[in-house]
N, C-alpha and C. Protein backbone atom coordinates (compact mmCIF):
# COMPACT_ATOMS: atom_id res chain seq x y z
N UNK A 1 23.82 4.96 28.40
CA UNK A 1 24.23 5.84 27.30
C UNK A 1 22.99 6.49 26.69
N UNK A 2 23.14 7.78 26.68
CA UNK A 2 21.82 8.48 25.82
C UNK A 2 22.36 8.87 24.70
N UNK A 3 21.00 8.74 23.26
CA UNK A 3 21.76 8.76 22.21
C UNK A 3 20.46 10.23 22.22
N UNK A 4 20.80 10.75 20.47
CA UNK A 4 20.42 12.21 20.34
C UNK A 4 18.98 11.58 19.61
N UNK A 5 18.23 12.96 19.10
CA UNK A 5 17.12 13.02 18.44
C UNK A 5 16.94 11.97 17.22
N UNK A 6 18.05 12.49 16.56
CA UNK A 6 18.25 11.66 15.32
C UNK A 6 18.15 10.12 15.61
N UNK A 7 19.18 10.07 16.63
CA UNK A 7 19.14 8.23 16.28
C UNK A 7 17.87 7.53 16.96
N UNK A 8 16.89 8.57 17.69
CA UNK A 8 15.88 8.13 18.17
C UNK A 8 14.85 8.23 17.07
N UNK A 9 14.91 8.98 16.33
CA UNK A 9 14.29 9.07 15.06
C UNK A 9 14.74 8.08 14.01
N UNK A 10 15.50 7.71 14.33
CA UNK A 10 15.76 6.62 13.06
C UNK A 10 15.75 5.33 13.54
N UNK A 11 15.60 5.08 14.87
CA UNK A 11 15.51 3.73 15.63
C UNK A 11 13.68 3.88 15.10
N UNK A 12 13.40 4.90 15.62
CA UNK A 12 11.41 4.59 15.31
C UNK A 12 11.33 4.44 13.79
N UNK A 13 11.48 4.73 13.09
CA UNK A 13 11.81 4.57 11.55
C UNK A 13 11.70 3.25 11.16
N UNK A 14 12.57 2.80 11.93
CA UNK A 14 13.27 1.20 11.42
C UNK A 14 12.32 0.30 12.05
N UNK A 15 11.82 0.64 13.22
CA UNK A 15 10.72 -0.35 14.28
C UNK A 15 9.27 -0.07 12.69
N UNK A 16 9.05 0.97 12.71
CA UNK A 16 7.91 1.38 11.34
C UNK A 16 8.12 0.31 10.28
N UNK A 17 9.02 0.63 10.01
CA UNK A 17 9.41 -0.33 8.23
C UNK A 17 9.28 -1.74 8.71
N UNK A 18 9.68 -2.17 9.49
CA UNK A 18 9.79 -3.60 9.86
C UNK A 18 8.66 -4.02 10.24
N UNK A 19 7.84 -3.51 10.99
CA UNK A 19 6.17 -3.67 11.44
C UNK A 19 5.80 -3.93 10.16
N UNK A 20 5.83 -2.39 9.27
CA UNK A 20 5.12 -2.45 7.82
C UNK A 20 5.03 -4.09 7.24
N UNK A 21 6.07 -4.48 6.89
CA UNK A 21 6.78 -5.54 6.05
C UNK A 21 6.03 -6.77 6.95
N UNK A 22 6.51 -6.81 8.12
CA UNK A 22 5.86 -7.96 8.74
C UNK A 22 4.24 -8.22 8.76
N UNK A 23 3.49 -6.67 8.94
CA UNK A 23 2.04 -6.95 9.07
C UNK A 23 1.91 -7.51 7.96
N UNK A 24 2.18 -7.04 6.45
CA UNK A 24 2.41 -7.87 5.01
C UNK A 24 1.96 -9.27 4.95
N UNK A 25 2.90 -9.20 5.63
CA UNK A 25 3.62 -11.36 5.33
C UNK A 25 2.66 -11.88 6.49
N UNK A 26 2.57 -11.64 7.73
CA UNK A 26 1.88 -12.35 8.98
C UNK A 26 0.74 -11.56 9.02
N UNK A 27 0.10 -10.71 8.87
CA UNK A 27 -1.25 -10.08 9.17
C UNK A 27 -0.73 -9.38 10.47
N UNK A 28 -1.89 -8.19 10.77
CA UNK A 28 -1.57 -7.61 12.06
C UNK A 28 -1.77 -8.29 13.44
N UNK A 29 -2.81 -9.22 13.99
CA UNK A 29 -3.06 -9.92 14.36
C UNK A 29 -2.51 -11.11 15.01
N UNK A 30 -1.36 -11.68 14.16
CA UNK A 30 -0.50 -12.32 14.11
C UNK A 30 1.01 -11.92 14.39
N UNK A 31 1.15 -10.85 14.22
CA UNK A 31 2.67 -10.06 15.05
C UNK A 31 2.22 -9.78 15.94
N UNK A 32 3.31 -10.55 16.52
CA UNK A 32 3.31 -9.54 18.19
C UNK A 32 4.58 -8.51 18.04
N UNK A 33 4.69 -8.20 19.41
CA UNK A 33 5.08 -6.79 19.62
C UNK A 33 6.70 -7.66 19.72
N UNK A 34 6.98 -9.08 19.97
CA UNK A 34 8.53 -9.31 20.28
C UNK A 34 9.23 -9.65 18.55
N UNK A 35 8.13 -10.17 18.23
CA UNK A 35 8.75 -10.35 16.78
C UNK A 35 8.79 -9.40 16.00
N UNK A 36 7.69 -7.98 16.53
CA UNK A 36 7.85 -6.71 15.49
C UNK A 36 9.40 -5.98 15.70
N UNK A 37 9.78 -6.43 17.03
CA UNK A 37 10.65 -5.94 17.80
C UNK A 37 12.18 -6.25 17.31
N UNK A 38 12.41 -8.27 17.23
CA UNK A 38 13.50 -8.30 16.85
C UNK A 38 13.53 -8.21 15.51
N UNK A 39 12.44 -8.10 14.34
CA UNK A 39 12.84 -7.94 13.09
C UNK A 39 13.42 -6.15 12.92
N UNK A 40 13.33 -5.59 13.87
CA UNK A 40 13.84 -4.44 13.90
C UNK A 40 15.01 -4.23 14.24
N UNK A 41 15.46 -5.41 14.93
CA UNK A 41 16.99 -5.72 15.90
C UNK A 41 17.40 -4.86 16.73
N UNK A 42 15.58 -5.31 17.39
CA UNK A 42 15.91 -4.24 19.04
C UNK A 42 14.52 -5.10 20.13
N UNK A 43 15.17 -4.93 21.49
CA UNK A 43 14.67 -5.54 22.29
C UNK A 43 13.36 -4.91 22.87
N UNK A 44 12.45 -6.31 23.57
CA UNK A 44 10.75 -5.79 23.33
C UNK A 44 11.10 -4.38 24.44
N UNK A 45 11.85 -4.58 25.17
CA UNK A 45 11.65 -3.44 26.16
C UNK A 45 12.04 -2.07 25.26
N UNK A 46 12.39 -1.66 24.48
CA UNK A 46 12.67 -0.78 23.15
C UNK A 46 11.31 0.15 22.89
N UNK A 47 10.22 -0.77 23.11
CA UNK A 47 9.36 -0.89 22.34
C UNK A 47 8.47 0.29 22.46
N UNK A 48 8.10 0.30 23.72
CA UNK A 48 7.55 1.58 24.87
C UNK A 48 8.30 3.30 25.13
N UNK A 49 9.44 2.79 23.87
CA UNK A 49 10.13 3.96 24.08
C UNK A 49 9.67 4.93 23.28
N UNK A 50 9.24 4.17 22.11
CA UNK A 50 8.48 4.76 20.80
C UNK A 50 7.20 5.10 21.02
N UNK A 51 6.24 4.15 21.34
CA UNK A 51 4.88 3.91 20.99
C UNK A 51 4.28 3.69 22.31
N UNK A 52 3.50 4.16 22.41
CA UNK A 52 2.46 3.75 23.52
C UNK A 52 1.73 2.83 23.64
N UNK A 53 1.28 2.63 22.61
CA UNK A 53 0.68 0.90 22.20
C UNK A 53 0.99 0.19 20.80
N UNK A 54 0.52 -1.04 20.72
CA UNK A 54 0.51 -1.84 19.22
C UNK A 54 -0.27 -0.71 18.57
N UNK A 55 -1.46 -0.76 18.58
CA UNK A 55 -2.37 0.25 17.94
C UNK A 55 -2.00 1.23 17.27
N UNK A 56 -0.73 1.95 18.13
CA UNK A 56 -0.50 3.24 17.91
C UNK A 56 0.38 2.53 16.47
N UNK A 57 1.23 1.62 16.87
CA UNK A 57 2.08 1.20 15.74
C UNK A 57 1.61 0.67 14.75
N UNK A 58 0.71 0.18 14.51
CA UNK A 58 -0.44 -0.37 13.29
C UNK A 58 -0.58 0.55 12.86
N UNK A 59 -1.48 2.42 13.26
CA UNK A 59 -1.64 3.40 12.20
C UNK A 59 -0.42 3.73 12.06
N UNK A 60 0.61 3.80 12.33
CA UNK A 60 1.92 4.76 12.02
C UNK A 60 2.42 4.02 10.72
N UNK A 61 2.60 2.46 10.72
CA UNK A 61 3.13 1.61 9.86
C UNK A 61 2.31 1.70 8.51
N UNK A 62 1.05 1.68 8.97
CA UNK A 62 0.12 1.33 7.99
C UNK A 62 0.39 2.77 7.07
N UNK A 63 -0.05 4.10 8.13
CA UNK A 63 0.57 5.56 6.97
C UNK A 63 1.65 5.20 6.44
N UNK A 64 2.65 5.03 7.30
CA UNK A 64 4.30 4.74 6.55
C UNK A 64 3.92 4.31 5.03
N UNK A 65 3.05 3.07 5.13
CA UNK A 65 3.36 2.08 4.17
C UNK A 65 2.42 3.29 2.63
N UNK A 66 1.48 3.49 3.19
CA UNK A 66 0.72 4.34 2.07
C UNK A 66 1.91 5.50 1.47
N UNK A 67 2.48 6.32 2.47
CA UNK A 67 3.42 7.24 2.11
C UNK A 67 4.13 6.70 1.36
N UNK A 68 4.90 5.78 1.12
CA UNK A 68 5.52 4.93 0.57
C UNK A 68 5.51 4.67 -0.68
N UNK A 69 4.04 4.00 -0.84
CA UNK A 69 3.68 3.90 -1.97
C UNK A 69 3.36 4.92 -2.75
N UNK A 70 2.79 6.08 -2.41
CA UNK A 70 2.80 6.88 -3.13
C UNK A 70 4.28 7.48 -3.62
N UNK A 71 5.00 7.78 -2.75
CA UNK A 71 6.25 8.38 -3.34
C UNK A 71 7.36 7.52 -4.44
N UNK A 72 7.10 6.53 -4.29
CA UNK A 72 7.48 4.83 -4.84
C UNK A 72 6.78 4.67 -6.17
N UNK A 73 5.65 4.77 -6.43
CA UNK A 73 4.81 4.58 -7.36
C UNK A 73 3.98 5.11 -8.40
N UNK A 74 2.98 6.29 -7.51
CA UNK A 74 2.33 6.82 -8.30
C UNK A 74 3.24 8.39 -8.51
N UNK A 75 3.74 9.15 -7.93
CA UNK A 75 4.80 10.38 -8.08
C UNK A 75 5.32 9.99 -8.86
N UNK A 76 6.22 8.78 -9.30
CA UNK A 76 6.96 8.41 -10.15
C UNK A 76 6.60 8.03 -11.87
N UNK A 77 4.95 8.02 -11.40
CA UNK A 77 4.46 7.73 -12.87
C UNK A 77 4.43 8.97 -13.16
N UNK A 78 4.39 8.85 -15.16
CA UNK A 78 3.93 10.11 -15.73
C UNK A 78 2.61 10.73 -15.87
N UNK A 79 2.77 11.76 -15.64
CA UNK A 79 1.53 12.74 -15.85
C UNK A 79 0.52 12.08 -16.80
N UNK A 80 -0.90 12.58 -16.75
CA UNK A 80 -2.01 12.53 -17.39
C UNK A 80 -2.53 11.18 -17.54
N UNK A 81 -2.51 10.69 -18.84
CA UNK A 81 -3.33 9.27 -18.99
C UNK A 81 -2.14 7.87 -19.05
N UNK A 82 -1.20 8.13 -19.29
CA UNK A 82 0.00 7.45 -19.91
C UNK A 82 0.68 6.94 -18.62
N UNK A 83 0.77 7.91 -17.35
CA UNK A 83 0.63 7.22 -16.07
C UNK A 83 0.33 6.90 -15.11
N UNK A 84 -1.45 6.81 -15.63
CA UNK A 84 -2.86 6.44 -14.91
C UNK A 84 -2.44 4.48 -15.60
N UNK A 85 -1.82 4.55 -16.22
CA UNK A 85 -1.54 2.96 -17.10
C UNK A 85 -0.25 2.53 -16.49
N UNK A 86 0.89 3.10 -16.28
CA UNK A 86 1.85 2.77 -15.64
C UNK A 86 1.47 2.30 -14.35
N UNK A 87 0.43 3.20 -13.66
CA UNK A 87 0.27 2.78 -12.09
C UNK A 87 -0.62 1.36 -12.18
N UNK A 88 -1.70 1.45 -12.81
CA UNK A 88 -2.47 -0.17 -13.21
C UNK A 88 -1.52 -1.15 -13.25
N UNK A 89 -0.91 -0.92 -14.47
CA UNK A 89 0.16 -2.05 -14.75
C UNK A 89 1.13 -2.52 -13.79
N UNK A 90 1.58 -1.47 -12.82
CA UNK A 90 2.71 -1.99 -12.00
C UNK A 90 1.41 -2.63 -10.91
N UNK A 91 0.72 -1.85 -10.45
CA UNK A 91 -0.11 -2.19 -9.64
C UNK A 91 -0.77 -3.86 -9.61
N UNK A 92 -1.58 -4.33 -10.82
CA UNK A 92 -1.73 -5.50 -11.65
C UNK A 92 -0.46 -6.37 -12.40
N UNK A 93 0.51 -6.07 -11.86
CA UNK A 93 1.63 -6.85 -12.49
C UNK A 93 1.72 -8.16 -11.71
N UNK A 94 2.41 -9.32 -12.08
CA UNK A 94 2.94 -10.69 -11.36
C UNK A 94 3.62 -10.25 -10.37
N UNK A 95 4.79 -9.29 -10.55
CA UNK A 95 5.94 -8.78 -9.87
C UNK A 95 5.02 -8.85 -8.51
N UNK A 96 3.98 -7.77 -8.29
CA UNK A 96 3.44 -7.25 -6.98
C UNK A 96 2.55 -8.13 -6.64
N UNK A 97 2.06 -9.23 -7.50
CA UNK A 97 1.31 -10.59 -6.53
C UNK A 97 2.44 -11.19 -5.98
N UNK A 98 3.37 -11.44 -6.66
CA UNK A 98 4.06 -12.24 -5.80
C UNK A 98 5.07 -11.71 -4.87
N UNK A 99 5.01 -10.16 -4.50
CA UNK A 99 5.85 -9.65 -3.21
C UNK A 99 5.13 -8.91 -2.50
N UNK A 100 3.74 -9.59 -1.89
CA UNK A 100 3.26 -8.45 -0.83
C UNK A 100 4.12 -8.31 0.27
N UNK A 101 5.08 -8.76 0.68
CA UNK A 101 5.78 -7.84 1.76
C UNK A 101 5.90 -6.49 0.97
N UNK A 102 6.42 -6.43 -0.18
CA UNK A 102 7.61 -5.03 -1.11
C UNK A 102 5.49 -4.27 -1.47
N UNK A 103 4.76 -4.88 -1.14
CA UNK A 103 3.37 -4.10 -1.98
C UNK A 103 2.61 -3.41 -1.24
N UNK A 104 1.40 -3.29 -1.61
CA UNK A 104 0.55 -2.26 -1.36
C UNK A 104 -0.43 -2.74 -0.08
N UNK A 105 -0.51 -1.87 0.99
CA UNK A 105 -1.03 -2.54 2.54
C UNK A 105 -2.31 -2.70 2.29
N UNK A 106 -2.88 -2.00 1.42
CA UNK A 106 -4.40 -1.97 0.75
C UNK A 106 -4.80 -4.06 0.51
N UNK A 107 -3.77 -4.06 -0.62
CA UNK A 107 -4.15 -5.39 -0.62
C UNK A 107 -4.11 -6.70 0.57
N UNK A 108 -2.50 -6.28 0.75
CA UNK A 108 -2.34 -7.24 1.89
C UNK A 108 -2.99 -7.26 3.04
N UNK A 109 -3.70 -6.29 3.87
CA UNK A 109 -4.41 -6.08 5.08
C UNK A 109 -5.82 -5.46 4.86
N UNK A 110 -6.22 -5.20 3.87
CA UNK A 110 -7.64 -4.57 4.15
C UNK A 110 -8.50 -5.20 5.09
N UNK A 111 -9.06 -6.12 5.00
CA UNK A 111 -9.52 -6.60 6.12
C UNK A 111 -9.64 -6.66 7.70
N UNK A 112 -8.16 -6.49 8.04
CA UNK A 112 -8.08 -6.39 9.01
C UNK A 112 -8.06 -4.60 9.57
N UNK A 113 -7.45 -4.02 8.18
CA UNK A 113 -8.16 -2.49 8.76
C UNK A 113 -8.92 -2.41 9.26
N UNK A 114 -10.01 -2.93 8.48
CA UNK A 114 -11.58 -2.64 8.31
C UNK A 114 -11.98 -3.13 9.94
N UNK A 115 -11.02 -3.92 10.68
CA UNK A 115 -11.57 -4.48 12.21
C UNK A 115 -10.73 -3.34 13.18
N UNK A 116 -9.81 -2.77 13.16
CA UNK A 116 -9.12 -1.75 13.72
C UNK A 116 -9.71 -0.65 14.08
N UNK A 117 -8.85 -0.30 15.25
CA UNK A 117 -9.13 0.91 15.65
C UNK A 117 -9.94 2.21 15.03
N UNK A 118 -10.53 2.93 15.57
CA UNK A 118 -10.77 4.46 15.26
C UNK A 118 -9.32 5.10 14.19
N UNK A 119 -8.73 5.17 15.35
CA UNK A 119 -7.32 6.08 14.62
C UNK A 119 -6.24 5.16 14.07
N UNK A 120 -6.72 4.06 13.48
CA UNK A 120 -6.21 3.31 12.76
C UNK A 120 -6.90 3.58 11.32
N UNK A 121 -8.02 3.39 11.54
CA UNK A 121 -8.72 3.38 9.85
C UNK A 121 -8.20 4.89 9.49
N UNK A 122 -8.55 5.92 10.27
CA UNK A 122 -8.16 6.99 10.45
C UNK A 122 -6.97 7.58 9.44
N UNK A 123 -5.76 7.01 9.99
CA UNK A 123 -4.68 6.87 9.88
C UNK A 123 -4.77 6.11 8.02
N UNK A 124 -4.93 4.87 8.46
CA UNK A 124 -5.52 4.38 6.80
C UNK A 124 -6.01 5.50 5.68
N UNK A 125 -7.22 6.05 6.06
CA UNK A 125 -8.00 6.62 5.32
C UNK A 125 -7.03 7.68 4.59
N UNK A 126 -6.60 9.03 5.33
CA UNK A 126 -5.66 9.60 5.57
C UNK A 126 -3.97 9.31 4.61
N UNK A 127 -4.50 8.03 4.36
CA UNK A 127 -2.58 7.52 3.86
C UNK A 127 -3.33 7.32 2.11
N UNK A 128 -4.27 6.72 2.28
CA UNK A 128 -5.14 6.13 0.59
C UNK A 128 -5.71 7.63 0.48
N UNK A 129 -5.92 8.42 0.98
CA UNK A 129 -6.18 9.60 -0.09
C UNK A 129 -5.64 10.36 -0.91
N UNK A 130 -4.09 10.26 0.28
CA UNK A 130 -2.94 10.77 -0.76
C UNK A 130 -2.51 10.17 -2.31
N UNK A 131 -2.68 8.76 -2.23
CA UNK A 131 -2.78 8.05 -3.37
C UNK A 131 -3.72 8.47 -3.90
N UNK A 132 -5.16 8.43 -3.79
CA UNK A 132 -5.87 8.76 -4.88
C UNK A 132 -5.92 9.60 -5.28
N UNK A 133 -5.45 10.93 -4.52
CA UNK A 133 -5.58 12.29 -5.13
C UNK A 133 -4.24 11.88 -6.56
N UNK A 134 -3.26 11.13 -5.88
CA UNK A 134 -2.36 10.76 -7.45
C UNK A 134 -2.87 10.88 -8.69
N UNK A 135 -3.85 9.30 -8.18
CA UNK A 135 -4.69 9.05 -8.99
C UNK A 135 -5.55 10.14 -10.42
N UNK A 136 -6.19 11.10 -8.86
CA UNK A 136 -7.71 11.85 -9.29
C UNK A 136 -6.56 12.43 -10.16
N UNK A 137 -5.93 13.30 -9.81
CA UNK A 137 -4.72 14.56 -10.31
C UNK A 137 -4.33 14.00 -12.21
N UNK A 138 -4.58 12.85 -12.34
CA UNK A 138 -3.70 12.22 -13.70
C UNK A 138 -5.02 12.02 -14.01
N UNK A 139 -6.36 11.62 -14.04
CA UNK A 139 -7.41 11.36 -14.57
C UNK A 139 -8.37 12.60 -14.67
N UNK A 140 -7.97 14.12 -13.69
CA UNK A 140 -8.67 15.08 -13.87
C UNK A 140 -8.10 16.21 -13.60
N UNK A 141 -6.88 16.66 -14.65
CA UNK A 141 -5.85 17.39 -14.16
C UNK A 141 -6.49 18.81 -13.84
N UNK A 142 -7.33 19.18 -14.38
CA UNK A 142 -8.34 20.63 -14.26
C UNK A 142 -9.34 20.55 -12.65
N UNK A 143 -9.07 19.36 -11.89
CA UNK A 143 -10.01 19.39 -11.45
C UNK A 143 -10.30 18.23 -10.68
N UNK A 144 -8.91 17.75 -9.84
CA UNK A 144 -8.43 16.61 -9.14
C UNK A 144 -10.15 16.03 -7.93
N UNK A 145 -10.68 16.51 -7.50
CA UNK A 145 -11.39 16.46 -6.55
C UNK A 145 -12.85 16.10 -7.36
N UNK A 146 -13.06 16.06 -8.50
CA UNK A 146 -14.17 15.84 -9.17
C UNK A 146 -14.29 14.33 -9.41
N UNK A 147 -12.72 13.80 -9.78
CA UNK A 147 -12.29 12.43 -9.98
C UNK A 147 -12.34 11.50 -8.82
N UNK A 148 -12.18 11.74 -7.30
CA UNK A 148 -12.01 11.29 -6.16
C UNK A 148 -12.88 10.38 -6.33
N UNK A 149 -13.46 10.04 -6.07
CA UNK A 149 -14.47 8.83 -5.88
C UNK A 149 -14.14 8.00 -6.94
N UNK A 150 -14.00 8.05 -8.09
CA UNK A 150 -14.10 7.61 -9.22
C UNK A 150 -12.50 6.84 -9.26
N UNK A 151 -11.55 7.43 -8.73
CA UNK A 151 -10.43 7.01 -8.44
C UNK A 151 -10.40 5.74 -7.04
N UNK A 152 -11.00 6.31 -5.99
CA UNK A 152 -10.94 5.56 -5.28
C UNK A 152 -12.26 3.44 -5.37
N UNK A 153 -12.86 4.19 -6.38
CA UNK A 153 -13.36 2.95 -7.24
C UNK A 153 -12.36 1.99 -7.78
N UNK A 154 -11.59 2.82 -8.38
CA UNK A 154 -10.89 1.85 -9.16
C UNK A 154 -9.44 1.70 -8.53
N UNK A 155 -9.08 2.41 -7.44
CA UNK A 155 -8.38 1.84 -6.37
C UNK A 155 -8.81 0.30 -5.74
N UNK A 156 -9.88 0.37 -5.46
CA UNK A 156 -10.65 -0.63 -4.88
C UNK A 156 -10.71 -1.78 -5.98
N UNK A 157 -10.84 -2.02 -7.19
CA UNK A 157 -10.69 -2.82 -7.99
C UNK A 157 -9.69 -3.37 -8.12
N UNK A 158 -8.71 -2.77 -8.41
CA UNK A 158 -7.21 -3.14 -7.87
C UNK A 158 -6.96 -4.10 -7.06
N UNK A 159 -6.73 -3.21 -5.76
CA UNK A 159 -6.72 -4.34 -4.52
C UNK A 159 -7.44 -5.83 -4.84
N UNK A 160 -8.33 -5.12 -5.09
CA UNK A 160 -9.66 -6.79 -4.61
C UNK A 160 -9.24 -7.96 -5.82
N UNK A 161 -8.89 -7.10 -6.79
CA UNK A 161 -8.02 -8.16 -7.92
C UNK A 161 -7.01 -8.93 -7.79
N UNK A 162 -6.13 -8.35 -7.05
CA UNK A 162 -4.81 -8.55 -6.85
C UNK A 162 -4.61 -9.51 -5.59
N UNK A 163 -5.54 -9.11 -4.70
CA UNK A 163 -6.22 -10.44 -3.40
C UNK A 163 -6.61 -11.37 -3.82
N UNK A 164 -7.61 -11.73 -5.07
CA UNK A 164 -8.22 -13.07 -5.46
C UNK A 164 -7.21 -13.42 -6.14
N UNK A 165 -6.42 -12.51 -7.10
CA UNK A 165 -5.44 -13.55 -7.80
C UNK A 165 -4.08 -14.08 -7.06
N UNK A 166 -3.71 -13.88 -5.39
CA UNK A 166 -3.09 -14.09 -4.54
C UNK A 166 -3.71 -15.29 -3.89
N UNK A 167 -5.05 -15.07 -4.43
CA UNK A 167 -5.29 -16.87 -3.32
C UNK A 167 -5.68 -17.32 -4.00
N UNK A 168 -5.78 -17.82 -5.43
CA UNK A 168 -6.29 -18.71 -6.79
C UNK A 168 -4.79 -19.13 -6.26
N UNK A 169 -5.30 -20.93 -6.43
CA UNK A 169 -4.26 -22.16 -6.75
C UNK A 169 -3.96 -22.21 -7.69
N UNK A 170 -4.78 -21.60 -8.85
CA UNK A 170 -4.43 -22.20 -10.26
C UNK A 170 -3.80 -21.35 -10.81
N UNK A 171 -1.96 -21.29 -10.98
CA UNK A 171 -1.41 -20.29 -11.43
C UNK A 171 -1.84 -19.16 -12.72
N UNK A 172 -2.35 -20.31 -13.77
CA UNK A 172 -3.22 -19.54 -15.45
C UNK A 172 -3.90 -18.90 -14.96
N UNK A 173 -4.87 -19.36 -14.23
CA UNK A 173 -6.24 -18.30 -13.66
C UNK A 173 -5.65 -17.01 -13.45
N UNK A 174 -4.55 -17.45 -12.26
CA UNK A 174 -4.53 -16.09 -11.04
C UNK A 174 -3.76 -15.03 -12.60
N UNK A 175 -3.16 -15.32 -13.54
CA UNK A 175 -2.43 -14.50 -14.64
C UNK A 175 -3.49 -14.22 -15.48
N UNK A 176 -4.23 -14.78 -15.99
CA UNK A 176 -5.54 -14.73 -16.53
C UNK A 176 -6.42 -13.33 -15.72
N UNK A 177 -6.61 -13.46 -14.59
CA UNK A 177 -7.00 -12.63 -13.83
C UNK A 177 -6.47 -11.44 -13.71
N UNK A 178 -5.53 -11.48 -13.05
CA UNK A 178 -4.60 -9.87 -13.89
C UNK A 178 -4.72 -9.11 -15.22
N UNK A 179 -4.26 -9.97 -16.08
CA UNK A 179 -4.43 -9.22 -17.37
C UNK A 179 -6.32 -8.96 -17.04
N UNK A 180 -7.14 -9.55 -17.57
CA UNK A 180 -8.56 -8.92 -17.43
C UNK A 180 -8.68 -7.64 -16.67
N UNK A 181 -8.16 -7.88 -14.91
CA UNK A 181 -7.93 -6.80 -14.20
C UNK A 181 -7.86 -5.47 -14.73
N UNK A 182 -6.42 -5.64 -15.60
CA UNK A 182 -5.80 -4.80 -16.07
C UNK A 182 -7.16 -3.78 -17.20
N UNK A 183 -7.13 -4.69 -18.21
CA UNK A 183 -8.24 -4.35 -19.27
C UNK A 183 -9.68 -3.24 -18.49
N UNK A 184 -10.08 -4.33 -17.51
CA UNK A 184 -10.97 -3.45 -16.92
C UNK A 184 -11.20 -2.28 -16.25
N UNK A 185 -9.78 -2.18 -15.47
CA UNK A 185 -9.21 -1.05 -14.84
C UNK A 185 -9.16 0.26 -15.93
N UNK A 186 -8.12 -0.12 -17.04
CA UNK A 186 -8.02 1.24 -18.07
C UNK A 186 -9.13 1.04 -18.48
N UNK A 187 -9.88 0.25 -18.77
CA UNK A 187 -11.27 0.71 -19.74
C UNK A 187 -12.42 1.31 -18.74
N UNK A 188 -12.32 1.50 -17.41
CA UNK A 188 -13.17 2.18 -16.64
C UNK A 188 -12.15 3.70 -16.93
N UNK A 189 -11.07 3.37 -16.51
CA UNK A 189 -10.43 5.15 -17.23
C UNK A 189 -10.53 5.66 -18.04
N UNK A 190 -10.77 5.00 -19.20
CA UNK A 190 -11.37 5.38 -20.65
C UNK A 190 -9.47 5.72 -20.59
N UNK A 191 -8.77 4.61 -20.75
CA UNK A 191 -7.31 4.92 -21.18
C UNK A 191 -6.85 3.64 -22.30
N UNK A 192 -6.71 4.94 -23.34
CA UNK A 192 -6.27 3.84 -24.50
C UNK A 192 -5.30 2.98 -24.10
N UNK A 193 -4.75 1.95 -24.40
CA UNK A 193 -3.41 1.04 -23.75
C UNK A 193 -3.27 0.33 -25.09
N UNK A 194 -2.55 0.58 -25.72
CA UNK A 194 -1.20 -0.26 -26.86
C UNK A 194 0.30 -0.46 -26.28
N UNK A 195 0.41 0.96 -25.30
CA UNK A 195 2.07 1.05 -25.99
C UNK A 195 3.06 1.56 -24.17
N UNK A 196 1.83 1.50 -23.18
CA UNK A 196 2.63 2.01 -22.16
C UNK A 196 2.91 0.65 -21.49
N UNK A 197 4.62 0.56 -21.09
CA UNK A 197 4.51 -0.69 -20.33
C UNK A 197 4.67 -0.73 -18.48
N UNK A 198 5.02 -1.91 -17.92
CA UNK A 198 4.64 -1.93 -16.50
C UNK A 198 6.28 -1.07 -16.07
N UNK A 199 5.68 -0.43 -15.09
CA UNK A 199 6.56 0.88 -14.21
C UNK A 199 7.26 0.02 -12.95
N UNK A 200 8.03 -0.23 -12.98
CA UNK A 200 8.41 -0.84 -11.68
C UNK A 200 9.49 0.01 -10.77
């Protein structure tokens, strides 16, 4: 039976999201191609129909997952300074330590980017710019590209926060750690914070 464009497009879709979610929880490293396969609820021979290699499916998932987040997260915050604090907060919230499958691939996999392919980091690089331009765009609305670096700083703070307070045993700490996070994050934005709360 041959099916049309669409459902071949939405079979690769679903193989994407499910990779995404799994690299999350197991690392990339640690999925193989049969378990990326049946969490998709399709057989390994499926697999080759899509993708030419794992590789190829690591950058596709990994963009997926950035696209994602941006349209999920930072699009959804408000303009200017008010949701440069919404994105911290959801970003630094308990909620997103404790669901890196549902979070950000930044935190959950950096590392293993960083050992990947050419057109994997590629692919990476490519997916986190779109986020930061979010970012730059709400911290330098006259002048998004001046902020870039400065955004992708405190992108990077983020993550690396949200990783140590994911592997602290000591529950107070790892909450302890967040909030500070938090503090440090808007006070490198120079963003007042009384009154905006977490964006979920």
């Amino acid at each position: 039976m041959r099916y049309g464009k669409e459902h071949k497009r939405a079979t690769r879709q679903r193989i994407i999201e499910a990779a995404g979610r799994r690299f999350k929880r197991d690392g990339i490293d640690a999925s193989g191609i049969s378990t990326l396969m049946s969490d998709a609820g399709l057989t390994n021979g499926a697999f080759y129909t899509h993708f030419a290699s794992k590789d190829e499916l690591v950058a596709t998932a990994v963009a997926d997952q950035l696209r994602a987040q941006n349209a999920d997260i930072v699009e959804q915050a408000a303009p200017g300074r008010a949701g440069l604090e919404q994105i911290v907060r959801w970003y630094l919230s308990t909620q997103h330590r404790e669901s890196p499958v549902d979070g950000c691939p930044s935190a959950a996999l950096l590392d293993e980017i960083g050992r990947c392919t050419v057109p994997t980091r590629q692919a990476y690089t490519d997916g986190v710019l779109i986020v930061i331009d979010g970012i730059a765009a709400r911290l330098a609305p006259a002048d998004p590209l001046s902020a870039r670096t400065k955004s992708l700083t405190v992108y990077a703070m983020m993550a690396g926060t949200l990783q140590l307070s994911r592997a602290l045993a000591d529950p107070r700490l790892a909450d302890e750690l967040l909030e500070q996070g938090i503090h440090n994050t808007l006070a490198l934005l120079d963003v007042e914070h009384e009154h905006v709360g977490v964006s979920n």
